[in-house]
C-alpha atoms as a PDB file:
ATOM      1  CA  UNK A   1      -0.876  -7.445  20.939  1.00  0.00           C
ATOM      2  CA  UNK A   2      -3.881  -8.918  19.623  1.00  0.00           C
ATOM      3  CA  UNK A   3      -4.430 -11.521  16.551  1.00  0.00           C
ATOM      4  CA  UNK A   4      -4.790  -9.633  13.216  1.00  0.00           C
ATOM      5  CA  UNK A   5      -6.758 -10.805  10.720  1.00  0.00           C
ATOM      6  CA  UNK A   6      -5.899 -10.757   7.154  1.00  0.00           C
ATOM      7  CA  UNK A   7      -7.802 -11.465   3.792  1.00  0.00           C
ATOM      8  CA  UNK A   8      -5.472 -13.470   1.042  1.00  0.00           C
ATOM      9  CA  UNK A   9      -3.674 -11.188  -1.694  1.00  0.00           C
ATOM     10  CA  UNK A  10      -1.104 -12.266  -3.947  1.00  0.00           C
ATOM     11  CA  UNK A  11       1.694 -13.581  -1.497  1.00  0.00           C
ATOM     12  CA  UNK A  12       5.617 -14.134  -1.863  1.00  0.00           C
ATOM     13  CA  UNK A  13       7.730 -17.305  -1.611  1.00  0.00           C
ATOM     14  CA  UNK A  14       7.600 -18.891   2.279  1.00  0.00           C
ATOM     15  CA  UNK A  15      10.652 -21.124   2.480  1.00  0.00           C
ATOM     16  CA  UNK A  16      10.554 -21.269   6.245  1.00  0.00           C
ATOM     17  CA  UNK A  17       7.829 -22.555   8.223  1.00  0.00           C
ATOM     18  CA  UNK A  18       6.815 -20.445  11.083  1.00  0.00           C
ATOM     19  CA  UNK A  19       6.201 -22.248  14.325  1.00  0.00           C
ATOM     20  CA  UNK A  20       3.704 -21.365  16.468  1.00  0.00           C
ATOM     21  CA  UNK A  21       1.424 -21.678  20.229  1.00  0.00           C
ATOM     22  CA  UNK A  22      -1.811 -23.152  18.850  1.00  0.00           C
ATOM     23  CA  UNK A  23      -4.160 -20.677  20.720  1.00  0.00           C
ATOM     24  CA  UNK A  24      -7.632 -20.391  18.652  1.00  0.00           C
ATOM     25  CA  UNK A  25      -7.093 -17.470  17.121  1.00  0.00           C
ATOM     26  CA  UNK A  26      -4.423 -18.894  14.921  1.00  0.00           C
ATOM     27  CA  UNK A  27      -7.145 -19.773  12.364  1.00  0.00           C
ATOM     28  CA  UNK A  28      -7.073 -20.659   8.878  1.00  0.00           C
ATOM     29  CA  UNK A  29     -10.975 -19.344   7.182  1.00  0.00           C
ATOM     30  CA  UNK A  30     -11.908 -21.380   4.125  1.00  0.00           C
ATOM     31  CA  UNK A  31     -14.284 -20.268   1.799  1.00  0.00           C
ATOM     32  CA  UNK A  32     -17.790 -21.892   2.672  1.00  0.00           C
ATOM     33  CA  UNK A  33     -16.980 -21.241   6.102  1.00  0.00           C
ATOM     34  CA  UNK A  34     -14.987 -24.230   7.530  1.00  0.00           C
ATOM     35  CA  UNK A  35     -12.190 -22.855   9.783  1.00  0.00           C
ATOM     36  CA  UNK A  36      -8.843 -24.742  10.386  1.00  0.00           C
ATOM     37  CA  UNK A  37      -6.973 -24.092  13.718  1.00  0.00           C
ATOM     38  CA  UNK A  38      -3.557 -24.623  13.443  1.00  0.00           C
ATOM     39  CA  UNK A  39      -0.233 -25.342  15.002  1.00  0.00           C
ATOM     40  CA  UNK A  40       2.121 -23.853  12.682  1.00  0.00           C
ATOM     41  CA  UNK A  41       1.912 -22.596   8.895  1.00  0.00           C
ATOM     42  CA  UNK A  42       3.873 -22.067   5.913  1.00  0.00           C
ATOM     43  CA  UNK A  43       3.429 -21.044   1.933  1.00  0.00           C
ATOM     44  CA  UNK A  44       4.286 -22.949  -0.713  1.00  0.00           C
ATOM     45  CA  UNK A  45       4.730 -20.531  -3.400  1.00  0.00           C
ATOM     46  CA  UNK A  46       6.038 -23.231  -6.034  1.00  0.00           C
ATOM     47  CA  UNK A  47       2.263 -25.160  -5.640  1.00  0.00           C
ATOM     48  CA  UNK A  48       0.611 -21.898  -4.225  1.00  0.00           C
ATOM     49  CA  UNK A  49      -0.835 -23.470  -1.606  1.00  0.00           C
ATOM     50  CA  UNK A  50      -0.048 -23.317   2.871  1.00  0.00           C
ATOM     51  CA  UNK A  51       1.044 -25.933   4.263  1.00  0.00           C
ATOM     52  CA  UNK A  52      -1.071 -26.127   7.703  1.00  0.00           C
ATOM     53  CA  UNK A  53       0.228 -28.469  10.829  1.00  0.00           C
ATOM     54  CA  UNK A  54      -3.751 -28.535  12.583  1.00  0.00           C
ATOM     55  CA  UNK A  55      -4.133 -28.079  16.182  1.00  0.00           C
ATOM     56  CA  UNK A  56      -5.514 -31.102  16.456  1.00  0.00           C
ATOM     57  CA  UNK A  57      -4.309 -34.246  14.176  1.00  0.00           C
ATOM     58  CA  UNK A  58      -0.838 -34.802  15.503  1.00  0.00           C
ATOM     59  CA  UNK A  59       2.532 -34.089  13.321  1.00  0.00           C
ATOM     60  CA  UNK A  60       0.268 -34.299   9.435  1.00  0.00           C
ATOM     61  CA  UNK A  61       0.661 -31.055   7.433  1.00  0.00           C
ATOM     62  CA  UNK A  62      -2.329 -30.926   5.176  1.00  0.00           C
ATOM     63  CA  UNK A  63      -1.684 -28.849   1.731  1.00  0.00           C
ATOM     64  CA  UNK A  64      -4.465 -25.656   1.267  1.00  0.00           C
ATOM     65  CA  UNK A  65      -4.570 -23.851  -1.810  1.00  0.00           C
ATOM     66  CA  UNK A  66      -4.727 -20.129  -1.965  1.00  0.00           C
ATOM     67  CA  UNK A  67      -7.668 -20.116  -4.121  1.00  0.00           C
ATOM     68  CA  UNK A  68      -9.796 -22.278  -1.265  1.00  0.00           C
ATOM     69  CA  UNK A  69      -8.779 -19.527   1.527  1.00  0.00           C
ATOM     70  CA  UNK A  70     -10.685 -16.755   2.387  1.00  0.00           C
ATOM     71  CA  UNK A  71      -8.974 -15.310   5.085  1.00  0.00           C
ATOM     72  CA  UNK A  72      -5.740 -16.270   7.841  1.00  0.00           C
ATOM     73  CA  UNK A  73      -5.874 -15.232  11.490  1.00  0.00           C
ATOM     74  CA  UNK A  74      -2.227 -14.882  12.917  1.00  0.00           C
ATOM     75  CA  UNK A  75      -1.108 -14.047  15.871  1.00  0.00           C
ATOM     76  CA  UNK A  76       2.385 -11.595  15.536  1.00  0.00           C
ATOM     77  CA  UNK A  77       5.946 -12.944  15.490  1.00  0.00           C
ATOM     78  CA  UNK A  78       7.762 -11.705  18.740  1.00  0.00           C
ATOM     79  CA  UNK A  79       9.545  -9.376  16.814  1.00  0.00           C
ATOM     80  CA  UNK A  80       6.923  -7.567  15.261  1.00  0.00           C
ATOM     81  CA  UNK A  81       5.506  -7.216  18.500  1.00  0.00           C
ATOM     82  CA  UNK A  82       8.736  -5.798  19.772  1.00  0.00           C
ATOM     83  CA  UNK A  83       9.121  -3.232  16.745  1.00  0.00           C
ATOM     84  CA  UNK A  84       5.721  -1.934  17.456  1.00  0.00           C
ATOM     85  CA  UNK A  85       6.835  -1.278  21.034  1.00  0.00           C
ATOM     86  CA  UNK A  86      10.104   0.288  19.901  1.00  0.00           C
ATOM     87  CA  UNK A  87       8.214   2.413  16.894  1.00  0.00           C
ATOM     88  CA  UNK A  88       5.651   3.792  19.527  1.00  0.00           C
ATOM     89  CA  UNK A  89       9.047   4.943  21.457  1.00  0.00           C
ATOM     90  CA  UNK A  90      10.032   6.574  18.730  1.00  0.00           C
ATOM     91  CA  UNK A  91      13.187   4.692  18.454  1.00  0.00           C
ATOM     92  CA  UNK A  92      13.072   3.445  14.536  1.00  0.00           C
ATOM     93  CA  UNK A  93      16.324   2.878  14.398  1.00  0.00           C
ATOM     94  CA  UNK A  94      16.227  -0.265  16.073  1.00  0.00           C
ATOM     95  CA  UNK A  95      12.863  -1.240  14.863  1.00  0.00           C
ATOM     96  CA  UNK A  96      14.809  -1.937  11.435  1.00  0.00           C
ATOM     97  CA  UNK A  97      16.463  -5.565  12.360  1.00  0.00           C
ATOM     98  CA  UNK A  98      13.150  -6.702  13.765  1.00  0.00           C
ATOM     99  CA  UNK A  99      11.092  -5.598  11.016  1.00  0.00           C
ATOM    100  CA  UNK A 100      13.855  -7.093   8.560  1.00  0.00           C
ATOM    101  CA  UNK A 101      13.479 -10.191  10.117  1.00  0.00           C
ATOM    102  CA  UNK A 102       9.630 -10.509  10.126  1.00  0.00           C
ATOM    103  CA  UNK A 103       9.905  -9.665   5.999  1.00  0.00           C
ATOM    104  CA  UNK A 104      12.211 -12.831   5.751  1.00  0.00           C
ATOM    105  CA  UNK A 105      10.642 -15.480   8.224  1.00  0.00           C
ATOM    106  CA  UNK A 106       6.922 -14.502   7.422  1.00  0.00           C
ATOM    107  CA  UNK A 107       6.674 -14.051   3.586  1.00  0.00           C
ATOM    108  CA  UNK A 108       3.123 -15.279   2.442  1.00  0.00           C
ATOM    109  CA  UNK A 109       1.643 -14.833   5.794  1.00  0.00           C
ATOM    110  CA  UNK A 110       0.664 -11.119   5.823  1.00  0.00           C
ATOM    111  CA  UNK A 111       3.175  -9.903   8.528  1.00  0.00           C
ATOM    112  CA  UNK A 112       5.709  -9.775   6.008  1.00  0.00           C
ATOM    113  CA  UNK A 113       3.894  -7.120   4.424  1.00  0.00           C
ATOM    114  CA  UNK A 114       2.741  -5.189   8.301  1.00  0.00           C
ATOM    115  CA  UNK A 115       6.433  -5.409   8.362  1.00  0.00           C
ATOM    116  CA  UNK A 116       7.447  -3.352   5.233  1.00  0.00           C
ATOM    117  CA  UNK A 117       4.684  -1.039   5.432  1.00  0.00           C
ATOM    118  CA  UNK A 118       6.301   0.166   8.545  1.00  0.00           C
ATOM    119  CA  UNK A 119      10.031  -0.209   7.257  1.00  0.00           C
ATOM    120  CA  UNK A 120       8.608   2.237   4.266  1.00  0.00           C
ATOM    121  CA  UNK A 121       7.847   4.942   6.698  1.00  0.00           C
ATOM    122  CA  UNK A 122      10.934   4.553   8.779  1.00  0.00           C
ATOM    123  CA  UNK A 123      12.732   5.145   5.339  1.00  0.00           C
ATOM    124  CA  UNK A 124      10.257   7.717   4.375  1.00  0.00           C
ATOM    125  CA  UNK A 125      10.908   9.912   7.576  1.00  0.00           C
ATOM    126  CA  UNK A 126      14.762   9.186   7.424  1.00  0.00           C
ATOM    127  CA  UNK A 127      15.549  10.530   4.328  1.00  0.00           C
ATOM    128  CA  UNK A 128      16.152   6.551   2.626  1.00  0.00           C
ATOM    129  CA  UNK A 129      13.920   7.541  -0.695  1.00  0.00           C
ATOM    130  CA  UNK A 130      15.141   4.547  -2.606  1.00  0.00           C
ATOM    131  CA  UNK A 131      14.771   1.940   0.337  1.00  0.00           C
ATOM    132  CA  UNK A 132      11.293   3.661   0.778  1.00  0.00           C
ATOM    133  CA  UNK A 133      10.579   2.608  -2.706  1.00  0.00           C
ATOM    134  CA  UNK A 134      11.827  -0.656  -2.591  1.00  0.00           C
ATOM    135  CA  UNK A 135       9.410  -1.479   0.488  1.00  0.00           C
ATOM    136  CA  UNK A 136       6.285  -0.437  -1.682  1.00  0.00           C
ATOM    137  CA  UNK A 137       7.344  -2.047  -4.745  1.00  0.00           C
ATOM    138  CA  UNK A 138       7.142  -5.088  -2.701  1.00  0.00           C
ATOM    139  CA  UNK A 139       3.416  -4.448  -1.730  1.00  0.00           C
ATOM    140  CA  UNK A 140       2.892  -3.607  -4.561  1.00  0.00           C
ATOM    141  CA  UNK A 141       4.096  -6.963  -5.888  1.00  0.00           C
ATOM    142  CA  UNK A 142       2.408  -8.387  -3.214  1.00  0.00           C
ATOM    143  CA  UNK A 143      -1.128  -7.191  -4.442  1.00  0.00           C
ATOM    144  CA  UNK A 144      -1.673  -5.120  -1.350  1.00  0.00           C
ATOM    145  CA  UNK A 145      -1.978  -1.767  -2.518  1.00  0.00           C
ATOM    146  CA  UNK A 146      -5.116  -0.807  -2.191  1.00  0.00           C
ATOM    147  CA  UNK A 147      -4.221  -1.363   1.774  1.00  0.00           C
ATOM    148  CA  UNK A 148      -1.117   1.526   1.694  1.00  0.00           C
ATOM    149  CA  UNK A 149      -2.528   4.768   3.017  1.00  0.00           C
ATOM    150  CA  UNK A 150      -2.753   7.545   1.041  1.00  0.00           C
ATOM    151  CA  UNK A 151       0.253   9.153   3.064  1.00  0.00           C
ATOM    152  CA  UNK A 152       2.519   6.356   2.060  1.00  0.00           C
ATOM    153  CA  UNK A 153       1.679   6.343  -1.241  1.00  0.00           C
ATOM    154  CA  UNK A 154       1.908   9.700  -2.137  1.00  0.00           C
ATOM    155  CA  UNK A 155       5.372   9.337  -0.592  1.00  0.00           C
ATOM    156  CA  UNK A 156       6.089   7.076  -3.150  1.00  0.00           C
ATOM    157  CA  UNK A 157       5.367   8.757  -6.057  1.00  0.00           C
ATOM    158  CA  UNK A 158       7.040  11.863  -4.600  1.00  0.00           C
ATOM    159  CA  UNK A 159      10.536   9.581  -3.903  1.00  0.00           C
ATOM    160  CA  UNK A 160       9.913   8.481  -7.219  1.00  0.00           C
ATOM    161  CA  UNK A 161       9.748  11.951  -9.032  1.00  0.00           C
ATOM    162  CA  UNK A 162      12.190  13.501  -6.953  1.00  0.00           C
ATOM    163  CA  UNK A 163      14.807  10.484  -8.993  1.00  0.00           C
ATOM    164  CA  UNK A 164      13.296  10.862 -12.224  1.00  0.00           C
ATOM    165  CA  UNK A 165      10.943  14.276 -12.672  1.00  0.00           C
ATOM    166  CA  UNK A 166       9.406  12.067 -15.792  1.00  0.00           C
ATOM    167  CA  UNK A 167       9.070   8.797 -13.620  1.00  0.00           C
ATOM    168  CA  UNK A 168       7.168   6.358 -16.074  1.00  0.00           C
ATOM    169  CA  UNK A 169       6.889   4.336 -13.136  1.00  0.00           C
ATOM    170  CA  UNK A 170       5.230   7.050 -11.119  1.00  0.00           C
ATOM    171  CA  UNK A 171       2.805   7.874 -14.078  1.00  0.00           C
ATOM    172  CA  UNK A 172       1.938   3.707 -14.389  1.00  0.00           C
ATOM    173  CA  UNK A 173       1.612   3.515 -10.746  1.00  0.00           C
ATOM    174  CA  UNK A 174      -0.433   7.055 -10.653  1.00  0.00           C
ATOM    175  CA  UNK A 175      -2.713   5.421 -13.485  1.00  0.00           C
ATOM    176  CA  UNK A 176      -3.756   2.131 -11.379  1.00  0.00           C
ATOM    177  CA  UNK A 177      -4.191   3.752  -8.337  1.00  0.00           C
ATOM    178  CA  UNK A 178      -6.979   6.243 -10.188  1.00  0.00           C
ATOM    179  CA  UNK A 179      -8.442   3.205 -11.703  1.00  0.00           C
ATOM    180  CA  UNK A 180      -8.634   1.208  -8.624  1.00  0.00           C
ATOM    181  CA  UNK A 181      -8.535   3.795  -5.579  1.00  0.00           C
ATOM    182  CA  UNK A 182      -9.305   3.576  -2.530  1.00  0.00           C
ATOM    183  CA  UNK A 183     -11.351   6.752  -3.214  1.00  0.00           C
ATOM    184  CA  UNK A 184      -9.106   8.905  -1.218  1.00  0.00           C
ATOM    185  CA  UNK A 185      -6.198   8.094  -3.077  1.00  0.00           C
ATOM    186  CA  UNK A 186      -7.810   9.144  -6.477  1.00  0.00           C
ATOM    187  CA  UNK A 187      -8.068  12.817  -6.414  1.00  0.00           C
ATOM    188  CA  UNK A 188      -4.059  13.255  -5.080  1.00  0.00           C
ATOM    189  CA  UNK A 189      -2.782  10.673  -7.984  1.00  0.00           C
ATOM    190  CA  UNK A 190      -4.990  12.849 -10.816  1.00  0.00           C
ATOM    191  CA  UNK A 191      -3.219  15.769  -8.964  1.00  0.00           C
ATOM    192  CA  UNK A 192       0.064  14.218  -9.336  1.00  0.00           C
ATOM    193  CA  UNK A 193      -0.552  12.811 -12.447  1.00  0.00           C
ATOM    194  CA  UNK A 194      -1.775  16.115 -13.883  1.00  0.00           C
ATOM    195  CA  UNK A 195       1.518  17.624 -12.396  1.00  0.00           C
ATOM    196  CA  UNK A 196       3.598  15.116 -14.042  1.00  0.00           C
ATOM    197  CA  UNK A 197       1.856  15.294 -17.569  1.00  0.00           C
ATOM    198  CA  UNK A 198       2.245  19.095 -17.058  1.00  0.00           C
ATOM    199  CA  UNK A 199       6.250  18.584 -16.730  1.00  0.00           C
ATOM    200  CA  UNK A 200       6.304  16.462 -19.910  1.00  0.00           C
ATOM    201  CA  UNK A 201       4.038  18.917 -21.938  1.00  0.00           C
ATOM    202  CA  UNK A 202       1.342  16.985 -22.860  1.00  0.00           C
ATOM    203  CA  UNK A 203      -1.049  20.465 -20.784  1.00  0.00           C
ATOM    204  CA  UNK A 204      -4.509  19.208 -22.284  1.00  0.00           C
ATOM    205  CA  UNK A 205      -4.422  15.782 -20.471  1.00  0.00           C
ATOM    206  CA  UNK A 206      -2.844  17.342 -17.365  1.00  0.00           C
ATOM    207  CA  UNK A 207      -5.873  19.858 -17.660  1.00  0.00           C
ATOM    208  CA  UNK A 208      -8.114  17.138 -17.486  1.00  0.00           C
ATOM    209  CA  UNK A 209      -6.714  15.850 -14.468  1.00  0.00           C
ATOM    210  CA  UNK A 210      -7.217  18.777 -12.483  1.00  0.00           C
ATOM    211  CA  UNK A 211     -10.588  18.921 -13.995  1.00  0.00           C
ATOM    212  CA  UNK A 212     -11.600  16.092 -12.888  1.00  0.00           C
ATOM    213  CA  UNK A 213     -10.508  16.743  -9.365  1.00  0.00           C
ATOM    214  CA  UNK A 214     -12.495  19.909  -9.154  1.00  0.00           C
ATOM    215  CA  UNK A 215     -15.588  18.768 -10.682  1.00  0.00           C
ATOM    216  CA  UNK A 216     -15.626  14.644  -8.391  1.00  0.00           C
ATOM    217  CA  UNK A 217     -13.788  15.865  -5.655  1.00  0.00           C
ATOM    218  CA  UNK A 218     -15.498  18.651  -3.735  1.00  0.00           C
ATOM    219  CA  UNK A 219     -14.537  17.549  -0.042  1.00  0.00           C
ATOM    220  CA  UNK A 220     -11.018  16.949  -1.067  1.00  0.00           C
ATOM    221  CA  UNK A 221      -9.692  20.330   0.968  1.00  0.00           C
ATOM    222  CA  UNK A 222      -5.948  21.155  -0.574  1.00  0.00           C
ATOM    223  CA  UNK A 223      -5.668  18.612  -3.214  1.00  0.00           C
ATOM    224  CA  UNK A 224      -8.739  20.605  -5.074  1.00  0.00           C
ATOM    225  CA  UNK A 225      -7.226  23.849  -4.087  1.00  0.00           C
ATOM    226  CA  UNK A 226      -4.129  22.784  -6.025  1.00  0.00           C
ATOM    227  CA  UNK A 227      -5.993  21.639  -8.832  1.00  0.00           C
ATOM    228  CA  UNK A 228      -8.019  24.581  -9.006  1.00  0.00           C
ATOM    229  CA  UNK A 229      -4.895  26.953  -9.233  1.00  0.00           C
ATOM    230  CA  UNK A 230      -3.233  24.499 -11.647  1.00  0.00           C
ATOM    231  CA  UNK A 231      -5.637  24.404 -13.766  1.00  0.00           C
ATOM    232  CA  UNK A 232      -6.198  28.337 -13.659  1.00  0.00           C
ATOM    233  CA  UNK A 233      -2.191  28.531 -14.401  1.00  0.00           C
ATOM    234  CA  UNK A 234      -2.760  26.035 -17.717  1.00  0.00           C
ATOM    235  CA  UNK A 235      -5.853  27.929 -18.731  1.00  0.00           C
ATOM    236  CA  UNK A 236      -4.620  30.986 -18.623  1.00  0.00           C
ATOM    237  CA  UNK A 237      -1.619  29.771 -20.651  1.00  0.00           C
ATOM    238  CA  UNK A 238      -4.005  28.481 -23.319  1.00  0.00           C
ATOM    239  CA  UNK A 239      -5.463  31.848 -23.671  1.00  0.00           C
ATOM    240  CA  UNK A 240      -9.002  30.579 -22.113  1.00  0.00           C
ATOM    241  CA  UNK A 241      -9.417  33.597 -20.130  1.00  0.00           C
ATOM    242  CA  UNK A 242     -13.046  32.622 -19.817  1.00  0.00           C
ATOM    243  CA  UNK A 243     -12.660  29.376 -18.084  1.00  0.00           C
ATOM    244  CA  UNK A 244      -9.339  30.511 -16.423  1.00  0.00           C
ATOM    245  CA  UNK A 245     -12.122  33.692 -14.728  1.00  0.00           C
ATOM    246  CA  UNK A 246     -14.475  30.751 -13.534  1.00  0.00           C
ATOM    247  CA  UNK A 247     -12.116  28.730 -11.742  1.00  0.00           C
ATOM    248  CA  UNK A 248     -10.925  31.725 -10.307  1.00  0.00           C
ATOM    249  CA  UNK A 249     -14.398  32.280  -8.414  1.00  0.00           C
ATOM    250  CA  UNK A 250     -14.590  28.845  -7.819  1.00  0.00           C
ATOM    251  CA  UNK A 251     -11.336  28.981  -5.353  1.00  0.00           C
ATOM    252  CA  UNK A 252     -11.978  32.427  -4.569  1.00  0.00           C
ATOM    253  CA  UNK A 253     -15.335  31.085  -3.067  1.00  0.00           C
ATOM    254  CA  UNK A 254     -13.077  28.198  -1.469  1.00  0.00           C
END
């Protein structure tokens, strides 16, 4: 298992400090380019600031604040190491108490949220829509979500519609994610979003979603088919036979 690097998001209350080997890539980046190897870390989320044992300087803990940190190297707890191992197995089921474990004793130090990426999909594929969501709330929280895969995401807002058909937490969540990507995010939350402003009636901004998608989106394969014959289906329910005709060729052509 090799060290992953992580750049600095908004991070969660670290109560417990996380002892580690002091091998160099355990490395704390500053911005301006000093570098602090360390011995063991924690975050302070009351003074948001780490609290950093060096690898060399004895037993002193020095206080870092977030806002001086560019980036943390970490190497993995043993369990996370061990859920990977057990996930690539294919047994999930006991991947659960490891990755549980890594949310709890890592929180702040970018594990935690490794950790409940992979708890989301467990929960995803077993059916656990609700502990699915709970798992990307928290990255969400956590000011990680332009990391979350598409995949994920769109899981998301599907467990989240599949509770509540009129989600306004799907539709705010739907709304950043077009605003602040990744790009390959954008044209299935305008998709969704169009779908969802379809449910509630409002047609003319769900139209304009699909629009969108068509006309910014060319390489985005299904998603543009579906808003293509979405947007056919709302035309031709507006009586715009003319537009609904031009589409038409458009996915005919597709």
């Amino acid at each position: 298992m090799k060290t992953q690097t992580f750049c600095i998001g908004s991070i969660a209350a670290c109560a417990m400090l996380l002892a580690l080997p002091a091998p160099a890539a355990n490395v704390l980046h500053l911005i301006g380019g000093k570098n602090i190897p360390f011995k063991s870390i924690r975050w302070d989320a009351t003074k948001g600031e780490f609290l950093v044992q060096p690898a060399s300087g004895g037993d002193a803990v020095i206080p870092v604040a977030k806002k001086d940190v560019a980036r943390l190297e970490l190497d993995p707890p043993a369990e996370m190491t061990q859920a990977q191992q057990l996930l690539a197995a294919n047994r999930n089921t006991e991947a659960i108490p490891l990755l549980q474990t890594v949310v709890a004793n890592c929180r702040g130090l970018n594990w935690d949220n490794t950790a409940r990426e992979a708890l989301a999909r467990i929960y995803v594929k077993g059916n656990e829509p609700e502990k699915a969501i709970t798992m990307v709330d928290e990255l969400l929280a956590a000011g990680v979500g332009a990391s979350i895969s598409s995949g994920l995401r769109t899981e998301y807002w599907k467990a989240l519609l599949a509770i509540d058909p009129k989600s306004a937490k799907a539709m705010k969540d739907l709304g950043e994610a077009i605003a602040t990507g990744p790009r390959d995010i954008v044209p299935v939350a305008l998709v969704m979003r169009g779908n969802l402003l379809r449910t509630a009636g409002r047609k003319e901004n769900a139209l304009q979603d699909y629009l969108r998608t068509i006309l910014f989106f060319e390489n985005a394969g299904a998603v543009r088919t579906e808003a293509l014959t979405q947007a056919i289906a709302l035309l031709e329910e507006q009586g715009d036979a003319t537009r609904a005709n031009e589409l038409r060729q458009k996915l005919s052509q597709k």
